[in-house]
Protein backbone atom coordinates (compact mmCIF):
# COMPACT_ATOMS: atom_id res chain seq x y z
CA UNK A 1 115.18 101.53 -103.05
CA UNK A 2 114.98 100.00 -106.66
CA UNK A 3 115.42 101.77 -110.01
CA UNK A 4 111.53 102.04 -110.55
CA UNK A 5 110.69 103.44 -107.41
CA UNK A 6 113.36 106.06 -108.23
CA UNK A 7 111.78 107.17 -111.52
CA UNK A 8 108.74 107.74 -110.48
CA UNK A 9 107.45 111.23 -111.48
CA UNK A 10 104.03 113.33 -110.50
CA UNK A 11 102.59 116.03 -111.85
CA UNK A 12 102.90 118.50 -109.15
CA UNK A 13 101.13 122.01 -109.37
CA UNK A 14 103.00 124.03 -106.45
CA UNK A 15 104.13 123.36 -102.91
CA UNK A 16 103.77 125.18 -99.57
CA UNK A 17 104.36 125.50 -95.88
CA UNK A 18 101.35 125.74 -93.86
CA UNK A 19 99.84 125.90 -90.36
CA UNK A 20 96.37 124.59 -88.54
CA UNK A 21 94.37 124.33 -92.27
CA UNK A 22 95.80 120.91 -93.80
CA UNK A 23 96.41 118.41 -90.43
CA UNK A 24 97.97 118.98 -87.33
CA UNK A 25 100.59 121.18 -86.72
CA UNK A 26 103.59 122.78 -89.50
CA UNK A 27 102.77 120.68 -92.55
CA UNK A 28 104.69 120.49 -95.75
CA UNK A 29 101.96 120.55 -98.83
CA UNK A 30 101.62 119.11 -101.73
CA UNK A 31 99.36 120.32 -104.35
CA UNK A 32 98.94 117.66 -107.54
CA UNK A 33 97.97 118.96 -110.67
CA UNK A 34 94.58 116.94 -111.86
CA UNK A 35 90.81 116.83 -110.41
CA UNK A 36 87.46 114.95 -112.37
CA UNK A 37 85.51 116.87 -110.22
CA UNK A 38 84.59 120.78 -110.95
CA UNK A 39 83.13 121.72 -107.61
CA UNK A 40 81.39 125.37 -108.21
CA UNK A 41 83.23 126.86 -105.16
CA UNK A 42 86.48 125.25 -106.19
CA UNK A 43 88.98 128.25 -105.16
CA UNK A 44 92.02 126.54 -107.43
CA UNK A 45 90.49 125.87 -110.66
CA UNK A 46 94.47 126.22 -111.77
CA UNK A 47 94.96 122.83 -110.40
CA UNK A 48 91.74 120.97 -112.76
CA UNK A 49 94.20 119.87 -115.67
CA UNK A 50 97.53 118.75 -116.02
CA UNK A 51 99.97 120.73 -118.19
CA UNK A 52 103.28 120.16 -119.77
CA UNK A 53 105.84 120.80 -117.26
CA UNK A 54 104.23 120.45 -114.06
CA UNK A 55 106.26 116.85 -113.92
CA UNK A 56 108.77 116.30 -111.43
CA UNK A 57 110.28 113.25 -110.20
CA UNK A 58 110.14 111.38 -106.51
CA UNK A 59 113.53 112.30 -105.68
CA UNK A 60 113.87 115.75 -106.61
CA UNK A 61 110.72 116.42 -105.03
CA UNK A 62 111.80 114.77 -101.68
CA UNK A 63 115.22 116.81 -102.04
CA UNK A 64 113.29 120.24 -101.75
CA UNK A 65 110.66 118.95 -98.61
CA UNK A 66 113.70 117.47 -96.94
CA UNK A 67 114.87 120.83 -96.31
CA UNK A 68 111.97 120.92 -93.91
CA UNK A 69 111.45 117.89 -92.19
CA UNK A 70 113.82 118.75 -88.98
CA UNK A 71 111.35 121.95 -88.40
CA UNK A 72 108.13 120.05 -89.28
CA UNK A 73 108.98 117.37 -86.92
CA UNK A 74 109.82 120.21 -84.46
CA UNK A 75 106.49 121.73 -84.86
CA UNK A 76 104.12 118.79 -84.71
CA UNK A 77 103.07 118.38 -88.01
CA UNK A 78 104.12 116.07 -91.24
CA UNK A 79 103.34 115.91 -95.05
CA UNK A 80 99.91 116.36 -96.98
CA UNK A 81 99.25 115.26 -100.44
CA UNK A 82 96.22 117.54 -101.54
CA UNK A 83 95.36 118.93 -104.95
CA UNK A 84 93.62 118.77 -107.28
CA UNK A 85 92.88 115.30 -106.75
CA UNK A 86 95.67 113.51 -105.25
CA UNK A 87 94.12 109.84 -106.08
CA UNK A 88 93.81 110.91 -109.44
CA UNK A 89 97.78 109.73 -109.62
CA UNK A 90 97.61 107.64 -107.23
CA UNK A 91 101.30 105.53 -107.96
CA UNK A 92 103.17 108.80 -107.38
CA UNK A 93 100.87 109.68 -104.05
CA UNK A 94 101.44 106.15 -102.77
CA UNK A 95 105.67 106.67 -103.25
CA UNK A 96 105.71 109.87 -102.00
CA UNK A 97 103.44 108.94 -98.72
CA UNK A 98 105.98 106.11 -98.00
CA UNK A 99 109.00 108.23 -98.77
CA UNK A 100 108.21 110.13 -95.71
CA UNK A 101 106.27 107.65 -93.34
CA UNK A 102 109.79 106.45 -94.06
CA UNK A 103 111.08 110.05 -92.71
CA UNK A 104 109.10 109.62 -89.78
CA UNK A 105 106.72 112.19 -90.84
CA UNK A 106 103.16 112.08 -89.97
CA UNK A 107 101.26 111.71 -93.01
CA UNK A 108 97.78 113.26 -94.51
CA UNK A 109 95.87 112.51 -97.41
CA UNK A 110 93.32 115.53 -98.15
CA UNK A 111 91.03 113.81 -101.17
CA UNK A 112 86.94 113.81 -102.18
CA UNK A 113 87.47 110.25 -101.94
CA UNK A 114 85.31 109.56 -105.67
CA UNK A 115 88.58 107.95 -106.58
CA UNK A 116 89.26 105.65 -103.41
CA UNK A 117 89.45 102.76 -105.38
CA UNK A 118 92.51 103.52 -106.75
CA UNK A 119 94.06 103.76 -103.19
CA UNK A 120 95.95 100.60 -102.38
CA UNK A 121 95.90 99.25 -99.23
CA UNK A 122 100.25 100.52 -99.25
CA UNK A 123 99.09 103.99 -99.77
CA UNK A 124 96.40 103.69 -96.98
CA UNK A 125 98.91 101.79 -94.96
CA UNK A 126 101.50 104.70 -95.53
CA UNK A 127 98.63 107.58 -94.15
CA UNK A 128 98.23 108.87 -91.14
CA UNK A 129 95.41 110.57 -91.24
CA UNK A 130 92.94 111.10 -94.16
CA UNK A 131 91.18 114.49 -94.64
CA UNK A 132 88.16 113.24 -96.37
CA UNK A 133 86.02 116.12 -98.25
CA UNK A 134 82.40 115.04 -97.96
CA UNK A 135 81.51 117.93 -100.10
CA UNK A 136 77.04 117.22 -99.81
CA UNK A 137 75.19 114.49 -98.43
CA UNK A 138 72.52 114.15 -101.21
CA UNK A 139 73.30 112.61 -104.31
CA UNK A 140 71.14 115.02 -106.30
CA UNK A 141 73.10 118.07 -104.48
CA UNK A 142 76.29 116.17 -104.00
CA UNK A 143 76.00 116.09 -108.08
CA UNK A 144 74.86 119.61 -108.46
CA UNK A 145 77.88 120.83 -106.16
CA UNK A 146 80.77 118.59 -108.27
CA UNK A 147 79.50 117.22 -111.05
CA UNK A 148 80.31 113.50 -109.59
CA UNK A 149 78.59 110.37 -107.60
CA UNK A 150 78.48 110.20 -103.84
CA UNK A 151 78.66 107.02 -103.15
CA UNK A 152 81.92 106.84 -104.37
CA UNK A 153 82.86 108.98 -101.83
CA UNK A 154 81.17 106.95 -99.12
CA UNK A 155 81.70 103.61 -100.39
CA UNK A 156 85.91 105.12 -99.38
CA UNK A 157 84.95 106.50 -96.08
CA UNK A 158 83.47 103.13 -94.87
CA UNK A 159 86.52 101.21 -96.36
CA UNK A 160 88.32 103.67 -94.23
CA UNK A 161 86.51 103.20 -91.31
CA UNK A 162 86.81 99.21 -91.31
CA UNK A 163 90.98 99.67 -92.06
CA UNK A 164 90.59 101.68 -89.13
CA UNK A 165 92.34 104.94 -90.94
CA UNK A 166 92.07 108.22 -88.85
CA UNK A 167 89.73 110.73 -91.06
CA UNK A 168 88.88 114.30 -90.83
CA UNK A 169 85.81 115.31 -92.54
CA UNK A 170 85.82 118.53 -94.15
CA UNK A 171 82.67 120.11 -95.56
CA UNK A 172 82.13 123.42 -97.32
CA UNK A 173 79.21 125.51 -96.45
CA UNK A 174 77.99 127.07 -99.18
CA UNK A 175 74.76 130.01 -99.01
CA UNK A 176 71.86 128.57 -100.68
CA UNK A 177 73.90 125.50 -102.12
CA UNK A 178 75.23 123.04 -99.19
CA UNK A 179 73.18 124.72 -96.54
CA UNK A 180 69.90 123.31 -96.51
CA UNK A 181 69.39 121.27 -93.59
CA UNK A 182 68.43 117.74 -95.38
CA UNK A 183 71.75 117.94 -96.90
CA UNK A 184 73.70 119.13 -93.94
CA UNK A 185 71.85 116.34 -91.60
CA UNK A 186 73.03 113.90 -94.59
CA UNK A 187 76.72 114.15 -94.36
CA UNK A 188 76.34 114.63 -90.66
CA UNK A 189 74.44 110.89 -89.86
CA UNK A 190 77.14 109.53 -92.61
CA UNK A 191 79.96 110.70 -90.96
CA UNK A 192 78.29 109.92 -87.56
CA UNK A 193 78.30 105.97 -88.76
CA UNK A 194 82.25 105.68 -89.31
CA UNK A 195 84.08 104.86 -86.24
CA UNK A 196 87.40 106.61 -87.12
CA UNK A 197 85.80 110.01 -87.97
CA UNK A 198 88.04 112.45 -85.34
CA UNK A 199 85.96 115.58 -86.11
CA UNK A 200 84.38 117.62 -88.36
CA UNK A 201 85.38 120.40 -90.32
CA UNK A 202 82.84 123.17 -91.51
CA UNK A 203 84.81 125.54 -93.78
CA UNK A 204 82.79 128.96 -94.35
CA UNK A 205 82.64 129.77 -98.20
CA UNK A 206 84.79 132.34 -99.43
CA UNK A 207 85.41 133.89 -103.16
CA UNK A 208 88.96 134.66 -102.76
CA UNK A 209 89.36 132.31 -105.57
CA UNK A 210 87.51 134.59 -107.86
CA UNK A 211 91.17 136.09 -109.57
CA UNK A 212 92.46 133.01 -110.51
CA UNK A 213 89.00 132.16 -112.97
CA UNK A 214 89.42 135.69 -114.35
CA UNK A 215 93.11 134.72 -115.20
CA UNK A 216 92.46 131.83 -116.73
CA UNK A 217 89.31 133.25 -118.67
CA UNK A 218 86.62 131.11 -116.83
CA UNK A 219 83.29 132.46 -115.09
CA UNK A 220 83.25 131.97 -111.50
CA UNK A 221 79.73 130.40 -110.81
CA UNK A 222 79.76 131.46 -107.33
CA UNK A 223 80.66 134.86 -107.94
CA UNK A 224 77.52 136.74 -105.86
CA UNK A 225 77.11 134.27 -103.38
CA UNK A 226 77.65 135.55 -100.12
CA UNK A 227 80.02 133.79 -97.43
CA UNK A 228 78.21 132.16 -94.57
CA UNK A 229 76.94 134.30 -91.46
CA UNK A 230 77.48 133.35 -88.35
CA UNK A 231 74.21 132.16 -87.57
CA UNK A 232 74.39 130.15 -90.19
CA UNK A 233 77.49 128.13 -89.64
CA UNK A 234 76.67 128.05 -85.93
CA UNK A 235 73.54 126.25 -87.10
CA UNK A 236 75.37 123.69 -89.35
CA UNK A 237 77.72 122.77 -86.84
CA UNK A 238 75.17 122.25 -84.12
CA UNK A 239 73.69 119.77 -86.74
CA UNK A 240 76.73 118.36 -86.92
CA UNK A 241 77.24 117.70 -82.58
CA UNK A 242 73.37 116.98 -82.28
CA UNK A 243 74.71 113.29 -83.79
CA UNK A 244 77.82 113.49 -81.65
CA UNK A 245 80.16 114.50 -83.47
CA UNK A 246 83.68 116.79 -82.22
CA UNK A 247 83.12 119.92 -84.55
CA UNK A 248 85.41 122.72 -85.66
């Protein structure tokens, strides 16, 4: 490997170990510091900005997850660059993706996708699997929800789909934000359109991120908005199969 691979750095909020939530199997995490996007359910609003410190370089990072790979390999599972935003640095997410398809480590890229075009075709080439947040499926609520454009997001998925890139869709259901069946049917007859899409993921609203926007001194907007009943996440992911799509 040549000098400038070696000195690349990231700005890397934390790290863990995790199981059945971020790709298949035992998967080493990575969490980059850095989002544009200020979704109003974000449950890590820690991870927005980067901050003095948080930088670490290629090797040292690869040092601490290679202390894992004989058990992740063991236990089915690989690497995931999440965040944040991983694509908002997307030189270091590129390296470190190679570093361990290199490792033989299946790979995962868990991103909102409104900064695909940074993604080179190496970094794509380097994931196995991409865990695409498709976080509404109309622009005016897609907006509402993050503060950003959709069609960034699905201008990515469709590059995706022609590279032919494995994707997992995730999408949050959120009580009288996401839930409305317009939007729900939106993301649903996108994600029905892209060959590669696996399956679906509808992940039930939660505030357990309320602490952290206490501790940093920020309202959580969400704050008396109820989880999801059952009846109404059975709902949204019959939307989801009525276009024939696999749905968790």
């Amino acid at each position: 490997m040549n000098t400038t691979a070696r000195a690349i750095a990231g700005a890397v909020h934390s790290w863990d170990v995790s199981t059945g939530v971020d790709g298949p199997g035992t998967r080493f995490v990575v969490f980059l510091a850095g989002c544009p996007l200020r979704c109003l359910y974000c449950q890590n609003p820690d991870t927005w900005r980067i901050r003095p410190g948080q930088r670490i370089g290629l090797d040292e990072l690869w040092t601490l997850v290679s202390r894992f790979t004989r058990f992740i390999r063991v236990a089915g599972g690989g690497l995931t660059v999440s965040g944040g935003e991983p694509l908002l640095q997307p030189a270091f997410t590129e390296a470190l993706l190679i570093r361990a398809r290199q490792a033989g480590l299946h790979t995962a890229l868990d991103t909102s996708g409104v900064l695909g075009d940074r993604a080179t075709d190496a970094l794509l080439d380097a994931t196995s699997l991409v865990l695409l947040d498709i976080k509404s499926g109309e622009p005016q609520t897609y907006r509402r929800v993050t503060g950003g454009e959709l069609d960034r997001t699905l201008r990515f998925a469709r590059r995706l789909a022609i590279r032919g890139n494995r994707m997992w869709i995730r999408f949050v259901l959120v009580p009288g934000l996401t839930d409305a069946p317009a939007n729900v049917d939106a993301v649903a007859r996108h994600a029905a359109t892209l060959s590669t899409v696996e399956r679906v993921e509808v992940l039930p609203f939660h505030r357990l991120g309320a602490a952290k926007y206490a501790a940093l001194g920020l309202r959580f907007p969400l704050a008396q908005t109820p989880p999801p009943s059952p009846e109404l996440l059975a709902r949204v992911r019959d939307q989801f199969r009525a276009h024939g799509l696999t749905t968790l």
